[in-house]
C-alpha atoms as a PDB file:
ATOM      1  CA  UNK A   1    -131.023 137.681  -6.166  1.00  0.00           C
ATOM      2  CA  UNK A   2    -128.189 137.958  -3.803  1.00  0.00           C
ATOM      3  CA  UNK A   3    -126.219 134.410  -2.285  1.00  0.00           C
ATOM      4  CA  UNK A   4    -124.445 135.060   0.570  1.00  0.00           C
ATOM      5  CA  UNK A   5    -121.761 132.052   0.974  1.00  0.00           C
ATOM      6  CA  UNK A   6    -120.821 132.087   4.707  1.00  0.00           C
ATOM      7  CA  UNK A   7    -118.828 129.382   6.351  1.00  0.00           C
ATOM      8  CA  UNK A   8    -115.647 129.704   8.511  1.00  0.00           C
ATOM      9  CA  UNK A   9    -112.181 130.336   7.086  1.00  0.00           C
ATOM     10  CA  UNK A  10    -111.070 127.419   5.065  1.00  0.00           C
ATOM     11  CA  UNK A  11    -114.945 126.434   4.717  1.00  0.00           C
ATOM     12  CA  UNK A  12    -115.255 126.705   0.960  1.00  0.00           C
ATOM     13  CA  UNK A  13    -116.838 129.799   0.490  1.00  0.00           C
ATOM     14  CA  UNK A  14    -114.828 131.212  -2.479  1.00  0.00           C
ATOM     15  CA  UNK A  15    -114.398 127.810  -4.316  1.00  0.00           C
ATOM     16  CA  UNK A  16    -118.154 127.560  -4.249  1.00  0.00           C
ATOM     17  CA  UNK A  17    -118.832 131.105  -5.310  1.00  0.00           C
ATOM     18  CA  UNK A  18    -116.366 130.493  -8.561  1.00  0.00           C
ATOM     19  CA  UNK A  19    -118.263 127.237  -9.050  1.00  0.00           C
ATOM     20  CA  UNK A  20    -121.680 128.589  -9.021  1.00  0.00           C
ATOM     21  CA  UNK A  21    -120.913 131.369 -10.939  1.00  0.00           C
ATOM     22  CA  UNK A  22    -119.224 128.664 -13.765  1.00  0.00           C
ATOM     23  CA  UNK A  23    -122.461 127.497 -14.345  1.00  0.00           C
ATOM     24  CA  UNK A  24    -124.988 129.605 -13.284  1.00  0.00           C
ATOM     25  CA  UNK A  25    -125.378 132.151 -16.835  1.00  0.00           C
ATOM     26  CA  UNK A  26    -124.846 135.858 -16.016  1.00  0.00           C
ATOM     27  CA  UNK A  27    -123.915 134.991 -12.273  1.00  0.00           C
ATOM     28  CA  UNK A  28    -121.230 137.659 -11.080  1.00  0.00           C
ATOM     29  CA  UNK A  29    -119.530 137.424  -7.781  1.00  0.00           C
ATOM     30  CA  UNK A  30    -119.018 140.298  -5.282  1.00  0.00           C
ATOM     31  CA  UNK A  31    -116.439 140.310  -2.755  1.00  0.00           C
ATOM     32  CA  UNK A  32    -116.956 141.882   0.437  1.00  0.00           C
ATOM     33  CA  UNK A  33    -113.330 141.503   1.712  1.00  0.00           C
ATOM     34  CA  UNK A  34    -112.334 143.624  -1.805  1.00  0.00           C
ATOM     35  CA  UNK A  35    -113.602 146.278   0.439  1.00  0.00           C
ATOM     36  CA  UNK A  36    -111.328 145.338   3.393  1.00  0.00           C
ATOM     37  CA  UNK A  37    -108.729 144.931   1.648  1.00  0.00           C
ATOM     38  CA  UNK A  38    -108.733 148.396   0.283  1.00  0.00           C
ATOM     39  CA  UNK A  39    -109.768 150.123   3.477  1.00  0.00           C
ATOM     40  CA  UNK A  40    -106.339 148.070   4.912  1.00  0.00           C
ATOM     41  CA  UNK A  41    -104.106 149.346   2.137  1.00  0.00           C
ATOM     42  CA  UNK A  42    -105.636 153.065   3.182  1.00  0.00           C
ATOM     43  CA  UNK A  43    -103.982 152.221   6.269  1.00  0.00           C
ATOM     44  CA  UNK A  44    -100.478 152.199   8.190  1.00  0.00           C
ATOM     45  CA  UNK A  45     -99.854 148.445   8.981  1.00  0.00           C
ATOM     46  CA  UNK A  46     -99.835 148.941  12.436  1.00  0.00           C
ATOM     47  CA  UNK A  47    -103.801 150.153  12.682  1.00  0.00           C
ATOM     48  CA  UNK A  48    -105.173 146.827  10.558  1.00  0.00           C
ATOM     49  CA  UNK A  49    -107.151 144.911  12.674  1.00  0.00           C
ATOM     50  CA  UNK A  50    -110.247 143.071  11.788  1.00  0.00           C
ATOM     51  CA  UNK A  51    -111.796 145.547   9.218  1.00  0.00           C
ATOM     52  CA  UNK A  52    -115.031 144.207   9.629  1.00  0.00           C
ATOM     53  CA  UNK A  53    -114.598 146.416  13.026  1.00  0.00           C
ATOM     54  CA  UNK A  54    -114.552 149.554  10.595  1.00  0.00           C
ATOM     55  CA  UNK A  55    -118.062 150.748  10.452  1.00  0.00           C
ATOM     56  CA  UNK A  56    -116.927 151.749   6.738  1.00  0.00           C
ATOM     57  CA  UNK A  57    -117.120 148.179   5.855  1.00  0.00           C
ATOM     58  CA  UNK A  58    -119.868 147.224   6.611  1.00  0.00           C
ATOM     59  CA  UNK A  59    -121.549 150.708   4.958  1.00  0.00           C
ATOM     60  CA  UNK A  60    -119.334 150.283   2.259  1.00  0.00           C
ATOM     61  CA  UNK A  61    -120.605 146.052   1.451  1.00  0.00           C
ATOM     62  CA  UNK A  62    -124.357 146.914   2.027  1.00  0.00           C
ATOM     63  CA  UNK A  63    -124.002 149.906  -0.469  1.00  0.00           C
ATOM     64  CA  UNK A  64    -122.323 148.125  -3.528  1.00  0.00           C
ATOM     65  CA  UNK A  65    -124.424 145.045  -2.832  1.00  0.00           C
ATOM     66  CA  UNK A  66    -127.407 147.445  -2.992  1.00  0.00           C
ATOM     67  CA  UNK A  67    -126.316 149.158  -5.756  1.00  0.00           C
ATOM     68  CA  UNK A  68    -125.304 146.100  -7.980  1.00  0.00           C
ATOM     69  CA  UNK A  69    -129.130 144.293  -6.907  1.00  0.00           C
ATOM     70  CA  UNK A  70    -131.036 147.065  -8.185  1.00  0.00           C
ATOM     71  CA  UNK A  71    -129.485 147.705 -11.164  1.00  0.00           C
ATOM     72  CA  UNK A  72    -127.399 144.521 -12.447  1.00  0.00           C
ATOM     73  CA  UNK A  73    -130.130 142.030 -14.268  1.00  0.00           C
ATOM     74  CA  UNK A  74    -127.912 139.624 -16.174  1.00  0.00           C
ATOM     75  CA  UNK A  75    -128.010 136.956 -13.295  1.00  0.00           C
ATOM     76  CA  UNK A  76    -127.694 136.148  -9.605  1.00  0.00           C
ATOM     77  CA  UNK A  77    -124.723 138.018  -7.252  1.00  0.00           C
ATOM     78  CA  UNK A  78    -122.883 136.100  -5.194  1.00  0.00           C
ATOM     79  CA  UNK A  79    -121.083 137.152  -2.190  1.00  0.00           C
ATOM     80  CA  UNK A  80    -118.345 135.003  -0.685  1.00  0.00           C
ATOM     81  CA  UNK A  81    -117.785 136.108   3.115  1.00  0.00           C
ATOM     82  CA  UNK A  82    -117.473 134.709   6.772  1.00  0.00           C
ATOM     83  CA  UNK A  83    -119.623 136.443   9.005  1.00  0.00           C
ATOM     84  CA  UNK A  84    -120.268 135.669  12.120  1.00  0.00           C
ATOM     85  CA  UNK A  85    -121.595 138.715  14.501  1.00  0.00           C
ATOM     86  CA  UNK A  86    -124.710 139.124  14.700  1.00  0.00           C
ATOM     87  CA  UNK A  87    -124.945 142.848  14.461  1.00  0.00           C
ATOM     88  CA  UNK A  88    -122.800 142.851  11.598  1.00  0.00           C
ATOM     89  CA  UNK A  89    -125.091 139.993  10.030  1.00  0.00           C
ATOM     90  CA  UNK A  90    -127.945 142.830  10.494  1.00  0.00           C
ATOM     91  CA  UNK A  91    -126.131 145.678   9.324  1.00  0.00           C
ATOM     92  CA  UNK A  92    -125.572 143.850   6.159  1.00  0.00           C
ATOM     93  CA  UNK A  93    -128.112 141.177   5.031  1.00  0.00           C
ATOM     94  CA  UNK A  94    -130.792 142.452   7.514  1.00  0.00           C
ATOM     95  CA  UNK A  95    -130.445 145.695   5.377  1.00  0.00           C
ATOM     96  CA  UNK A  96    -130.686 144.286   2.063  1.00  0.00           C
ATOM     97  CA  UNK A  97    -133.359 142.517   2.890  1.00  0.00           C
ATOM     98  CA  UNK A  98    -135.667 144.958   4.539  1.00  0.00           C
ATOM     99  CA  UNK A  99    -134.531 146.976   1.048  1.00  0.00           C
ATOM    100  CA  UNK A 100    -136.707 144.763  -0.468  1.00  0.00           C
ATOM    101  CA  UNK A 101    -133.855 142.259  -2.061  1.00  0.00           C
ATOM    102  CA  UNK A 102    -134.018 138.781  -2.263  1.00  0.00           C
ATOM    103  CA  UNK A 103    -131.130 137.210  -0.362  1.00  0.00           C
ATOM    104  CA  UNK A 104    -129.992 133.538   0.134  1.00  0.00           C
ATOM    105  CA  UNK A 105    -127.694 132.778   2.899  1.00  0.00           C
ATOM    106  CA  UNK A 106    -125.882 130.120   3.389  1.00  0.00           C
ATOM    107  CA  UNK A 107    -123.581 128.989   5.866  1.00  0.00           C
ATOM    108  CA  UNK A 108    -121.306 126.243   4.804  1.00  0.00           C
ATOM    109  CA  UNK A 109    -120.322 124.236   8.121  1.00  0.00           C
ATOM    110  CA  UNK A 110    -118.227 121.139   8.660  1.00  0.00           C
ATOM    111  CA  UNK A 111    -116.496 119.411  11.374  1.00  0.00           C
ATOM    112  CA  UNK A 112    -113.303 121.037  13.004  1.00  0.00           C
ATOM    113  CA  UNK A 113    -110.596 118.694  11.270  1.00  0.00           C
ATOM    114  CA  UNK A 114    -111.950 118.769   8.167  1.00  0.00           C
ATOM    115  CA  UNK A 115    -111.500 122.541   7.835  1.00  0.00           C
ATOM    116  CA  UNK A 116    -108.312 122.386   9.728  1.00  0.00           C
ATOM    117  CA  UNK A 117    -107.559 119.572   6.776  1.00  0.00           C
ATOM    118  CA  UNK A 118    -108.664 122.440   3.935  1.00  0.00           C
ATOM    119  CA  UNK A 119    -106.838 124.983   5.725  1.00  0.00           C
ATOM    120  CA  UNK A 120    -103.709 122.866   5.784  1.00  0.00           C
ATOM    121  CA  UNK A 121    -103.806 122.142   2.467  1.00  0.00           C
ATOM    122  CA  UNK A 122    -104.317 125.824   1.343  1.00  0.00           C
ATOM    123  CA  UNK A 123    -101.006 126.680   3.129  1.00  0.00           C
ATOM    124  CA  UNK A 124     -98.367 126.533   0.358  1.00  0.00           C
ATOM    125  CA  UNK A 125     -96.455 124.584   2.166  1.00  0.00           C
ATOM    126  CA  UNK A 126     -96.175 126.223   5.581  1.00  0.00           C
ATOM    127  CA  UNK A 127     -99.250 123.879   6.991  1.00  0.00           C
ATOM    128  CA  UNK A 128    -101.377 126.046   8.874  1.00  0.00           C
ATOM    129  CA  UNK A 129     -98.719 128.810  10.222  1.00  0.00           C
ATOM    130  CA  UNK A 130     -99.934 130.756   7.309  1.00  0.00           C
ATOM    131  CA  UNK A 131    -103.695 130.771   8.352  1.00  0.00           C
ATOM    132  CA  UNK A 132    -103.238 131.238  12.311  1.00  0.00           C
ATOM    133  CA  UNK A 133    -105.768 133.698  11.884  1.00  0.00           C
ATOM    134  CA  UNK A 134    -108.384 130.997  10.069  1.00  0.00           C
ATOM    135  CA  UNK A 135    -107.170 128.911  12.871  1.00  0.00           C
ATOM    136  CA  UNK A 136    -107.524 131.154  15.899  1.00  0.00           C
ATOM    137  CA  UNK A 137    -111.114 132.273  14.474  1.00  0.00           C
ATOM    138  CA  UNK A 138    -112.288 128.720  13.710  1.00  0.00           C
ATOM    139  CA  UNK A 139    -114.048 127.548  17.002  1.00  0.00           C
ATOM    140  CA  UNK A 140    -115.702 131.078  17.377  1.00  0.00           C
ATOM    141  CA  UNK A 141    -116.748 130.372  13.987  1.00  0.00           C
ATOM    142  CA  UNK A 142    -118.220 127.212  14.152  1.00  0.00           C
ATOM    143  CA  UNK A 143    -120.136 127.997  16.907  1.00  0.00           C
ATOM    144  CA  UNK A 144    -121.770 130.845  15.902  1.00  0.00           C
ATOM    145  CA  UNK A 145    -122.468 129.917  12.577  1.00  0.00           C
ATOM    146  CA  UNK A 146    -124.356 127.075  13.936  1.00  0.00           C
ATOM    147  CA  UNK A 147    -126.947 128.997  15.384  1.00  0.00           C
ATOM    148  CA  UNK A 148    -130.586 129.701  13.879  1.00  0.00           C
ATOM    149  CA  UNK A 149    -129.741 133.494  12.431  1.00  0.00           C
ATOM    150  CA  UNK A 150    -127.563 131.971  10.077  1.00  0.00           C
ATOM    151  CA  UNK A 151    -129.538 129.134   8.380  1.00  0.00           C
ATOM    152  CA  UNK A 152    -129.408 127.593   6.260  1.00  0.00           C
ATOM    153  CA  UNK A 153    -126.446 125.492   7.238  1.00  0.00           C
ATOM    154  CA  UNK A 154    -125.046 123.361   4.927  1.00  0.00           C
ATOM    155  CA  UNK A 155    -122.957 120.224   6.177  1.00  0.00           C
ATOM    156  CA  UNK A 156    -119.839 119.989   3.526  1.00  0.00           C
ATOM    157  CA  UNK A 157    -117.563 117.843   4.760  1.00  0.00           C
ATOM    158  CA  UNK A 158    -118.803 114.873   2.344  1.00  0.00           C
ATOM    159  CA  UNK A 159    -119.358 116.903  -0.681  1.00  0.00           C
ATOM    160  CA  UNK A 160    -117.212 117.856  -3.101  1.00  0.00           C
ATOM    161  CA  UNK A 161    -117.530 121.501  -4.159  1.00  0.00           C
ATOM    162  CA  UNK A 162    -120.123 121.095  -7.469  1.00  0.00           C
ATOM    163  CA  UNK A 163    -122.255 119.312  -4.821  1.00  0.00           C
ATOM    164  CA  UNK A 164    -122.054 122.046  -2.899  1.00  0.00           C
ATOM    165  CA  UNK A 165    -123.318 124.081  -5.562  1.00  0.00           C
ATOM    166  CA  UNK A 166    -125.661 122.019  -6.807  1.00  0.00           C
ATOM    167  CA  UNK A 167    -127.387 122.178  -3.113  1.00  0.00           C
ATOM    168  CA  UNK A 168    -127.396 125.950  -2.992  1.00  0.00           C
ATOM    169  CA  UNK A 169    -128.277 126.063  -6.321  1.00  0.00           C
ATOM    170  CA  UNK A 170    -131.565 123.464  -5.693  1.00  0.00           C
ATOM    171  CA  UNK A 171    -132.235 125.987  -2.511  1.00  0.00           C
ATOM    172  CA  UNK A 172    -132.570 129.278  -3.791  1.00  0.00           C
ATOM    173  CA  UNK A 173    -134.350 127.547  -7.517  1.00  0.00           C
ATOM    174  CA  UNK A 174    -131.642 128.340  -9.810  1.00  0.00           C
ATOM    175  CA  UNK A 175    -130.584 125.956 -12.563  1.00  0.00           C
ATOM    176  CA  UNK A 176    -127.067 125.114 -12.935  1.00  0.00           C
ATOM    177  CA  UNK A 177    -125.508 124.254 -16.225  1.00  0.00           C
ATOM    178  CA  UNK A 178    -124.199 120.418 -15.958  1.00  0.00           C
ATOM    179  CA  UNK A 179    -120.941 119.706 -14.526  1.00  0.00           C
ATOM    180  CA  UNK A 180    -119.036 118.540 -16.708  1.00  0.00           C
ATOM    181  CA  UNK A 181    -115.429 118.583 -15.358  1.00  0.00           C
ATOM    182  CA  UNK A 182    -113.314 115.206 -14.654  1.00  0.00           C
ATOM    183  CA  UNK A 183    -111.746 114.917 -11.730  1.00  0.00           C
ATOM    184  CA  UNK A 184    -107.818 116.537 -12.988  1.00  0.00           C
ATOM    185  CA  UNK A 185    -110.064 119.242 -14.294  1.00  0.00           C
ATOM    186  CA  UNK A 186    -112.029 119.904 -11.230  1.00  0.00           C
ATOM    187  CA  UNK A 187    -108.445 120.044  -9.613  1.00  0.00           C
ATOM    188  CA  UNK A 188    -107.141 122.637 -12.154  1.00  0.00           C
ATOM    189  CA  UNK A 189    -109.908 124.455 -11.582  1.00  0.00           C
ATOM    190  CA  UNK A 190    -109.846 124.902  -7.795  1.00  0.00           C
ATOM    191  CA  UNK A 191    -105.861 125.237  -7.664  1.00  0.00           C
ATOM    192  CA  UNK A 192    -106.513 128.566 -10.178  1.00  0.00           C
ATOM    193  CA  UNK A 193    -109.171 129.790  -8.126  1.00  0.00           C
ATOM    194  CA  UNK A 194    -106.737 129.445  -5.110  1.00  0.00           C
ATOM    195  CA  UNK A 195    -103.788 131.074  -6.486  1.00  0.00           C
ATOM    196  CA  UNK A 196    -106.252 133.935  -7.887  1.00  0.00           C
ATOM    197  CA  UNK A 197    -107.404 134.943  -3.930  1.00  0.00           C
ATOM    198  CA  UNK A 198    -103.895 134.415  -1.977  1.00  0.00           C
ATOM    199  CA  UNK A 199    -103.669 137.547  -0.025  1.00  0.00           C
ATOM    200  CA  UNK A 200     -99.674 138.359   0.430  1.00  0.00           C
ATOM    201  CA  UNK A 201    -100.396 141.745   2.357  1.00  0.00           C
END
């Protein structure tokens, strides 16, 4: 079983994937921007743009996602990514799915100043200069993401993150483990998982 955790920059997307896969035995989570990332470093700096532009992306997601369905068993794969064209959508999930897979999508949506609020506080310090790109893709985002191809759309901005988990969770018929954490732990937990994905290239 595949869950795909979509949602605009700042949405929650990773912090729910890390969450799920806490308490969900044998989960494993699959990046899709590890493959952007590597096809940027391949690069000169000047030629990055949006490397879900590179056709080798998207080939490159729908094959390891492929590859790690059919032959990892230990428990569900979950893949943290915004995605918001359509085409792209169908190049990647659309494939997996007519492959045969079973895949959950989920697009985690909330109201424009309460992901400018998450993005804010995700910017070390620098409020949101450090995500202008989060920022300047966030309208685009929400829009699109609100449409019917990418149900089902999950309103966060009243849940805390192990809610949000515990919904997805309920969706696809998984059972999580218990949350257990208090509320300093909970914060330890997402401030590691933050300073685990900052991106300084």
């Amino acid at each position: 079983m595949l869950l795909w955790i979509n949602g605009p920059f700042g949405g929650g997307k990773t912090q729910t994937a890390y969450e799920l896969r806490r308490r969900l035995p044998g989960a494993v989570v699959c990046d899709p921007e590890e493959v952007g990332f590597g096809l940027h470093r391949m690069m000169p700096r000047d030629l990055r743009g949006d490397f879900q532009d590179l056709a080798a992306w998207r080939q490159g997601v729908y094959e390891v996602l492929d590859l790690t369905l059919r032959r990892y068993e230990d428990g569900p794969v979950i893949a943290p990514m915004t995605l918001t064209d359509p085409a792209y959508f169908d190049q990647i999930v659309g494939r997996l799915r007519a492959a045969g897979h079973q895949v959950h999508h989920f697009a985690l949506l909330a109201e424009r100043e309460t992901v400018l609020r998450r993005l804010t506080e995700r910017g070390l310090g620098r409020g949101l200069k450090r995500e202008s790109f989060a920022v300047r893709k966030l309208d685009e985002c929400l829009e699109r993401l609100a449409g019917p191809r990418f149900a089902e759309h999950l309103r966060t901005d009243r849940l805390t993150v192990p809610q949000v988990a515990d919904r997805i969770a309920a969706s696809a018929g998984l059972r999580l483990a218990p949350n257990t954490d208090g509320a300093l732990r909970h914060r330890l937990r997402r401030i590691g998982v933050g300073l685990r994905h900052i991106r300084l290239a």
